[in-house]
C-alpha atoms as a PDB file:
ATOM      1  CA  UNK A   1    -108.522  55.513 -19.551  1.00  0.00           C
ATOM      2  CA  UNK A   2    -108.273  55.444 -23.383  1.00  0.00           C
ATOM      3  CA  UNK A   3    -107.444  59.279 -23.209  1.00  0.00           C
ATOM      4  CA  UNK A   4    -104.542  58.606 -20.546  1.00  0.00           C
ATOM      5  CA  UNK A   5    -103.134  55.638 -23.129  1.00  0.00           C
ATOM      6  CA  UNK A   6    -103.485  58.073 -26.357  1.00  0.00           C
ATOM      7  CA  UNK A   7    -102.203  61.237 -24.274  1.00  0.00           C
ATOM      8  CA  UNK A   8     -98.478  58.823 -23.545  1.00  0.00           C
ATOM      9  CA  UNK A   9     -98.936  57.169 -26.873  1.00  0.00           C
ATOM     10  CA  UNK A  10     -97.171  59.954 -28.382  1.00  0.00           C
ATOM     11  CA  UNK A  11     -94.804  60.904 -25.660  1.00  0.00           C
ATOM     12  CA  UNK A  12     -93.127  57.908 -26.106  1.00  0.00           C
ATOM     13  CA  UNK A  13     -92.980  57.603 -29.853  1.00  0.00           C
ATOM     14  CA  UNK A  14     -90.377  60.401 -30.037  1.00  0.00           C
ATOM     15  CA  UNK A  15     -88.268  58.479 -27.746  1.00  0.00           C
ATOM     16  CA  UNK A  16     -87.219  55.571 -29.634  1.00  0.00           C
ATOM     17  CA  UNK A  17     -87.034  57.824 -32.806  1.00  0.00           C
ATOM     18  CA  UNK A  18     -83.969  60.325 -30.849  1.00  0.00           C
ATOM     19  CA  UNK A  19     -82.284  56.627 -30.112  1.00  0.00           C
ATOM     20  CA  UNK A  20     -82.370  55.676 -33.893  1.00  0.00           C
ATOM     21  CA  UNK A  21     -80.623  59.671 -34.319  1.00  0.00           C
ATOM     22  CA  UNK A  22     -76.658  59.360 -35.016  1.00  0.00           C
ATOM     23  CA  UNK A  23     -74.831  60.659 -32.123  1.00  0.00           C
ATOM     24  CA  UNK A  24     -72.688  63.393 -32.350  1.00  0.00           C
ATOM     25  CA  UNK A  25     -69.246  63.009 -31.632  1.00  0.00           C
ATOM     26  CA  UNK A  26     -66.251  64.730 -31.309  1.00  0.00           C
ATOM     27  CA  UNK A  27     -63.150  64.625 -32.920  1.00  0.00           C
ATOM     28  CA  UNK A  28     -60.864  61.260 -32.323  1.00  0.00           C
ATOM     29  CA  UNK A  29     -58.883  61.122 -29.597  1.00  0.00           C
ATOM     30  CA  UNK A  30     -55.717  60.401 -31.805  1.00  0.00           C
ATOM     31  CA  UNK A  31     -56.315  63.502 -33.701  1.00  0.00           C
ATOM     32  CA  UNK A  32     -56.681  65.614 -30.589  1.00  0.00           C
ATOM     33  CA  UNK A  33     -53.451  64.743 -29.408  1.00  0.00           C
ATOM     34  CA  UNK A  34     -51.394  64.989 -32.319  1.00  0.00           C
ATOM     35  CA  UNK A  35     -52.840  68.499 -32.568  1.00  0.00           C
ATOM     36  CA  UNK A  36     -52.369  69.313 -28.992  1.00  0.00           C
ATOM     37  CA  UNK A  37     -48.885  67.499 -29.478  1.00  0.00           C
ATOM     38  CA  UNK A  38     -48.135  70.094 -32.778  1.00  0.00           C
ATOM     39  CA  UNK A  39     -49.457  72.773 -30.742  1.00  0.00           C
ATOM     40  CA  UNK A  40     -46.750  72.281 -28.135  1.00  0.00           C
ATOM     41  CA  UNK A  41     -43.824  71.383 -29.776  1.00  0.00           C
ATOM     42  CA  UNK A  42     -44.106  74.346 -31.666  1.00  0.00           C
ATOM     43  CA  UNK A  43     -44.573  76.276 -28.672  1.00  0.00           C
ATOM     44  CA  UNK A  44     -41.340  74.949 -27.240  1.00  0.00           C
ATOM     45  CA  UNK A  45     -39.705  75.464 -30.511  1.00  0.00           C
ATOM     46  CA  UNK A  46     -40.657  79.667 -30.496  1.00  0.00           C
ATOM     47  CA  UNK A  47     -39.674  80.095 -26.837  1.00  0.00           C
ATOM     48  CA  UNK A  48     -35.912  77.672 -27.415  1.00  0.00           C
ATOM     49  CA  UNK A  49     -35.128  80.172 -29.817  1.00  0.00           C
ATOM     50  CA  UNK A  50     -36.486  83.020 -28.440  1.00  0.00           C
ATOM     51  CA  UNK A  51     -34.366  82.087 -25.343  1.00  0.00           C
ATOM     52  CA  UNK A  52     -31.376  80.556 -26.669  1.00  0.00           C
ATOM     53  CA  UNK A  53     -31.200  82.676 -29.775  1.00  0.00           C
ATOM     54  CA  UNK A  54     -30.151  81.592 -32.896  1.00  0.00           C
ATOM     55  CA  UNK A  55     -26.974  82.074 -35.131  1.00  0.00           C
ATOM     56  CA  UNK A  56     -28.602  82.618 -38.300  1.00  0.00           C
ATOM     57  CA  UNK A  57     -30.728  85.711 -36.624  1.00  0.00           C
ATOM     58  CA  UNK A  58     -28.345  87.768 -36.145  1.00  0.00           C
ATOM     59  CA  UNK A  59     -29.461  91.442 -38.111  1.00  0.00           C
ATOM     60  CA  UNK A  60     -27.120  92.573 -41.501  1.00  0.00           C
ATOM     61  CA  UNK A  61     -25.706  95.205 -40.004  1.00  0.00           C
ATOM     62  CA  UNK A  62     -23.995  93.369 -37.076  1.00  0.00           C
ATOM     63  CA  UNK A  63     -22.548  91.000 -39.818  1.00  0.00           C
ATOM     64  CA  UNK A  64     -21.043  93.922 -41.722  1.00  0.00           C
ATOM     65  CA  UNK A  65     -19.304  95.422 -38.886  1.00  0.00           C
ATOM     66  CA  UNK A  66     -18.096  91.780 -37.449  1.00  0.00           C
ATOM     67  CA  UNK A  67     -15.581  91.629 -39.962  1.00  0.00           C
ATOM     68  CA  UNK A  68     -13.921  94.924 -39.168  1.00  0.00           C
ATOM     69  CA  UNK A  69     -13.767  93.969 -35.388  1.00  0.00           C
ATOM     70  CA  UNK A  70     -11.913  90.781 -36.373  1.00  0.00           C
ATOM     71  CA  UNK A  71      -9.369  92.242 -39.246  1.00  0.00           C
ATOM     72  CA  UNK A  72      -8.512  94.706 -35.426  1.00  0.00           C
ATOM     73  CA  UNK A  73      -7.967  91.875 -33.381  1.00  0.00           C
ATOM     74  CA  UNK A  74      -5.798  89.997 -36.169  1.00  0.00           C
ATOM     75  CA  UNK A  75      -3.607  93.152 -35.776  1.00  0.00           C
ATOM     76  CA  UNK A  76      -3.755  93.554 -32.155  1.00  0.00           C
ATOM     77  CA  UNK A  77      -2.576  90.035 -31.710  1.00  0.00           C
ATOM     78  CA  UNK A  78      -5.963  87.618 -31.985  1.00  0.00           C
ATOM     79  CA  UNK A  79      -5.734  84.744 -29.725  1.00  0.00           C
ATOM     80  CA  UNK A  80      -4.527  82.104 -30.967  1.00  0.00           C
ATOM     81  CA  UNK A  81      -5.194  78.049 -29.914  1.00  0.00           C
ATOM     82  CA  UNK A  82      -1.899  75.640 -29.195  1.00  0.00           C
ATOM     83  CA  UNK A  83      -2.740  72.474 -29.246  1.00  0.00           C
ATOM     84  CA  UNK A  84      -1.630  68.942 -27.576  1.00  0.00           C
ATOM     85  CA  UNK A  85      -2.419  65.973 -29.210  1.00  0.00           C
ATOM     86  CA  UNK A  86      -2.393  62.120 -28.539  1.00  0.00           C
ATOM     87  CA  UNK A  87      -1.449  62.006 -24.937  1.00  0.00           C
ATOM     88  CA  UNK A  88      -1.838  58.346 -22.960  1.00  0.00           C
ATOM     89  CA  UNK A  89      -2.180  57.496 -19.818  1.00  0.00           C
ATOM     90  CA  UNK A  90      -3.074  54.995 -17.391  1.00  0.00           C
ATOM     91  CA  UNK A  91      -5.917  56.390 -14.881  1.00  0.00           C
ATOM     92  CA  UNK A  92      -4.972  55.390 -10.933  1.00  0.00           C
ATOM     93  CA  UNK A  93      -5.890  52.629  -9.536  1.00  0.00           C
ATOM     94  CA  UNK A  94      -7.030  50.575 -12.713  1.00  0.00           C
ATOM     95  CA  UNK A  95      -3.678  48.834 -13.081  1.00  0.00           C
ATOM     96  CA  UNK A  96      -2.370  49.459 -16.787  1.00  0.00           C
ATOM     97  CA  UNK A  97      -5.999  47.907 -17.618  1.00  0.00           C
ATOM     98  CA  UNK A  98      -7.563  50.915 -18.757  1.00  0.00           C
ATOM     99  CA  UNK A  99      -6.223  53.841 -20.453  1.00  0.00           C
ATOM    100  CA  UNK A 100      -7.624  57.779 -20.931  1.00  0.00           C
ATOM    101  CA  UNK A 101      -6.571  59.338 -24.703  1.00  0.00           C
ATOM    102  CA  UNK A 102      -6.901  62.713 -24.259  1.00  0.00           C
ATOM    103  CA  UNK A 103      -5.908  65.602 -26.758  1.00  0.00           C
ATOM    104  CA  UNK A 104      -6.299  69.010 -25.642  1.00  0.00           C
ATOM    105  CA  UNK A 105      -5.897  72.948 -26.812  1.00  0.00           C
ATOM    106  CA  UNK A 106      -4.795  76.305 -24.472  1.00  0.00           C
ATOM    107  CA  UNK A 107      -5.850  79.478 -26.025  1.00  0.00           C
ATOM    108  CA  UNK A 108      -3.395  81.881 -25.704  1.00  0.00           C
ATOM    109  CA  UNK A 109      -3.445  85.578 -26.021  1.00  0.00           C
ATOM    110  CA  UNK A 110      -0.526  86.427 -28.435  1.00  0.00           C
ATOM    111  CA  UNK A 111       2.226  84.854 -30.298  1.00  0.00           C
ATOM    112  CA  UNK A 112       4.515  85.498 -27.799  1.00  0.00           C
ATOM    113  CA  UNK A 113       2.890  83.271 -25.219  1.00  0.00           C
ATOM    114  CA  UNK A 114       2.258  81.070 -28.677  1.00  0.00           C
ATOM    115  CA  UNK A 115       6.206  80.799 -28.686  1.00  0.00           C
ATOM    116  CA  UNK A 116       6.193  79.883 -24.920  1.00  0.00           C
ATOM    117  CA  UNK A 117       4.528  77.237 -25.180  1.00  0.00           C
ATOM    118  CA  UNK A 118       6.420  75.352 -28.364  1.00  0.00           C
ATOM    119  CA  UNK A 119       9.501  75.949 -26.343  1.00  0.00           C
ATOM    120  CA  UNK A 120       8.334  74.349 -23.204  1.00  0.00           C
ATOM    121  CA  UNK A 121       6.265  71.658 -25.380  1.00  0.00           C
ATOM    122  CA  UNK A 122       7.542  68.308 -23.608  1.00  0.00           C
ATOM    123  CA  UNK A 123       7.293  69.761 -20.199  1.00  0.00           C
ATOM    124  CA  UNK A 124       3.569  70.580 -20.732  1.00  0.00           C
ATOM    125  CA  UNK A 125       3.329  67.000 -21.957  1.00  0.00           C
ATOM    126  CA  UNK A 126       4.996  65.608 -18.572  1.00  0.00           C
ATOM    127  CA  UNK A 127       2.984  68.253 -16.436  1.00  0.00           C
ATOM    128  CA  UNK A 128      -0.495  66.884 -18.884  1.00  0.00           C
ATOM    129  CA  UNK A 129       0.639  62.816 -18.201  1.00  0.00           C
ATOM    130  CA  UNK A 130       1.143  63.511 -14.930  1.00  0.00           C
ATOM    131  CA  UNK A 131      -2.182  65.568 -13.752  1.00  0.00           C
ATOM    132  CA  UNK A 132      -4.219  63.171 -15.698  1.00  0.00           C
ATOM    133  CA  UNK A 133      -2.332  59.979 -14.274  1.00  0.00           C
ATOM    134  CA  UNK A 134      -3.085  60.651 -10.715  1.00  0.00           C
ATOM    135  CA  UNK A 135      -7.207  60.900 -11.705  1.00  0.00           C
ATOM    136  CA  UNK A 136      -9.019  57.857 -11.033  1.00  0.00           C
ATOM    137  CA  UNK A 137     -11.856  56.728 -13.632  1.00  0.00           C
ATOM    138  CA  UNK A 138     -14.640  57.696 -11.481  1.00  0.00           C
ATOM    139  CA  UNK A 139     -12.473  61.334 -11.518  1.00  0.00           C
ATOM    140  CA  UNK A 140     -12.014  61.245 -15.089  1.00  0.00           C
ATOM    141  CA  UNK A 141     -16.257  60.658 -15.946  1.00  0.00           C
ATOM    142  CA  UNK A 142     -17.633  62.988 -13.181  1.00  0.00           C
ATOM    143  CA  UNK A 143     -17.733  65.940 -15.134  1.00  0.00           C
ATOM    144  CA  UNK A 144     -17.434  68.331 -12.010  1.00  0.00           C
ATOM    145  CA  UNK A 145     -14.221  66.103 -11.494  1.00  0.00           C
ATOM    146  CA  UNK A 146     -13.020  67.071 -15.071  1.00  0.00           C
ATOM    147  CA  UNK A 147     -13.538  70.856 -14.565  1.00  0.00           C
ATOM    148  CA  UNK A 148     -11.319  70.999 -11.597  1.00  0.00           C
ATOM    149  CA  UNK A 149      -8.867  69.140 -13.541  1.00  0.00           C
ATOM    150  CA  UNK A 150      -9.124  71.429 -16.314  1.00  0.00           C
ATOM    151  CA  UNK A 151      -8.720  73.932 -14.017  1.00  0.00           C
ATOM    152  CA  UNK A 152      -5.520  72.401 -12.307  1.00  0.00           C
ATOM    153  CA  UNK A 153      -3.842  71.767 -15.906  1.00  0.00           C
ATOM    154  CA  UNK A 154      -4.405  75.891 -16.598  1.00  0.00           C
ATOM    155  CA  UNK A 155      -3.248  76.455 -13.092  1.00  0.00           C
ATOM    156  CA  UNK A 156      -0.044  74.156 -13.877  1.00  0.00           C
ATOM    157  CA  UNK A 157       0.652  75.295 -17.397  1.00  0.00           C
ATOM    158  CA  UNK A 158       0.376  78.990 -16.276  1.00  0.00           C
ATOM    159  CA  UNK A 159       3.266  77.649 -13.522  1.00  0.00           C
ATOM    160  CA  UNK A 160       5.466  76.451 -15.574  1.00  0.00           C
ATOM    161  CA  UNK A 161       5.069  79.138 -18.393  1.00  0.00           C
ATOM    162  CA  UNK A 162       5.402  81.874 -15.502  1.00  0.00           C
ATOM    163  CA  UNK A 163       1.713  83.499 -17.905  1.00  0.00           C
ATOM    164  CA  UNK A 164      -1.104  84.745 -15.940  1.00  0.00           C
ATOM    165  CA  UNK A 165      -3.337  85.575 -19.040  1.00  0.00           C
ATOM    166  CA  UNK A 166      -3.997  81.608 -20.209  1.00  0.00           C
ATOM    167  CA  UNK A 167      -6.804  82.260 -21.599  1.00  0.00           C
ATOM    168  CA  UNK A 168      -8.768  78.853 -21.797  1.00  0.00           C
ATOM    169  CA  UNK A 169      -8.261  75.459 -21.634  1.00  0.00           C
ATOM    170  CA  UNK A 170     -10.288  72.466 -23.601  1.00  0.00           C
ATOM    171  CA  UNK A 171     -10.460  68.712 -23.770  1.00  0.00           C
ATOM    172  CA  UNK A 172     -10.610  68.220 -27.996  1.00  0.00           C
ATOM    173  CA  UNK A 173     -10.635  64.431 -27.456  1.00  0.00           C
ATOM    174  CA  UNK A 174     -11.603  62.584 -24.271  1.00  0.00           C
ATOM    175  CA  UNK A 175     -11.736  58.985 -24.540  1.00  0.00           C
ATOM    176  CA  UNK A 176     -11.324  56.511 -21.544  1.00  0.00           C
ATOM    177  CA  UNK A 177     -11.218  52.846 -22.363  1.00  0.00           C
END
């Protein structure tokens, strides 16, 4: 029985001494994630400007001939942007207790339409106070709301200015109080 005890005698002796051995370990979790969190911002950073482009990427050559494309169009009659500032109203339904400040700019497609509309200035204001006073606030923040009012402000203006080429029309200052 002696030779059974000596023949496990050193079997087991290794076995405490692989307990005593440091364990291996990876890297820290934190450090994991902040490089799989580097990994994939930068990811998402390469394919946002791969899909939305950028301004600055734009090659040398396409810069050089910009210029001449523009000095054409200033020639031809470049659109040009008339603008409406500072108008006030009170939304429906609210009561004179709340109030939209809106200031807004039509681009137009030549001086001649340009001249249109400094003649008929005050009755785009009216046709402006009027449009806007008949939204309601929940009309004035949806923005789906806002585009079909932008879109029945062009439809007016173009009325009134007997024009069928406005060419856009944009809210510079929307504030509702």
């Amino acid at each position: 029985m002696a030779d059974k005890n000596d023949a496990k005698a050193p079997d087991k002796a290794p076995a405490p001494e692989m307990e005593a051995a440091p364990k291996k370990k990876g890297l820290p979790p934190m450090v994991l994630y902040a490089v799989i969190g580097l990994v994939v911002v930068a990811a998402g950073f390469f394919a946002g400007k791969s899909f939305f482009g950028s301004a600055g990427s734009t090659p040398v050559a396409e810069n050089k001939e910009k210029p001449k494309k523009e000095a054409k169009s200033e020639k031809e009659g470049s659109p040009t942007v008339f603008k409406v500032d500072n108008i006030i109203v009170n939304p429906s339904g609210t009561g004179g207790t709340r109030y939209l400040s809106v200031s807004m700019a039509f681009e137009v497609g030549s001086h001649e339409t340009m001249k249109k509309f400094e003649d008929k200035q005050p009755l785009i204001r009216d046709a402006l106070i009027t449009i806007l006073g008949s939204k309601t606030i929940d009309q004035l923040s949806d923005p789906r709301q806002k585009e079909i009012t932008r879109f029945q402000i062009k439809k007016r203006v173009e009325q009134l200015l007997e024009l069928d080429d406005l060419a856009a029309v944009y809210f510079t200052d929307f504030i509702i109080q």
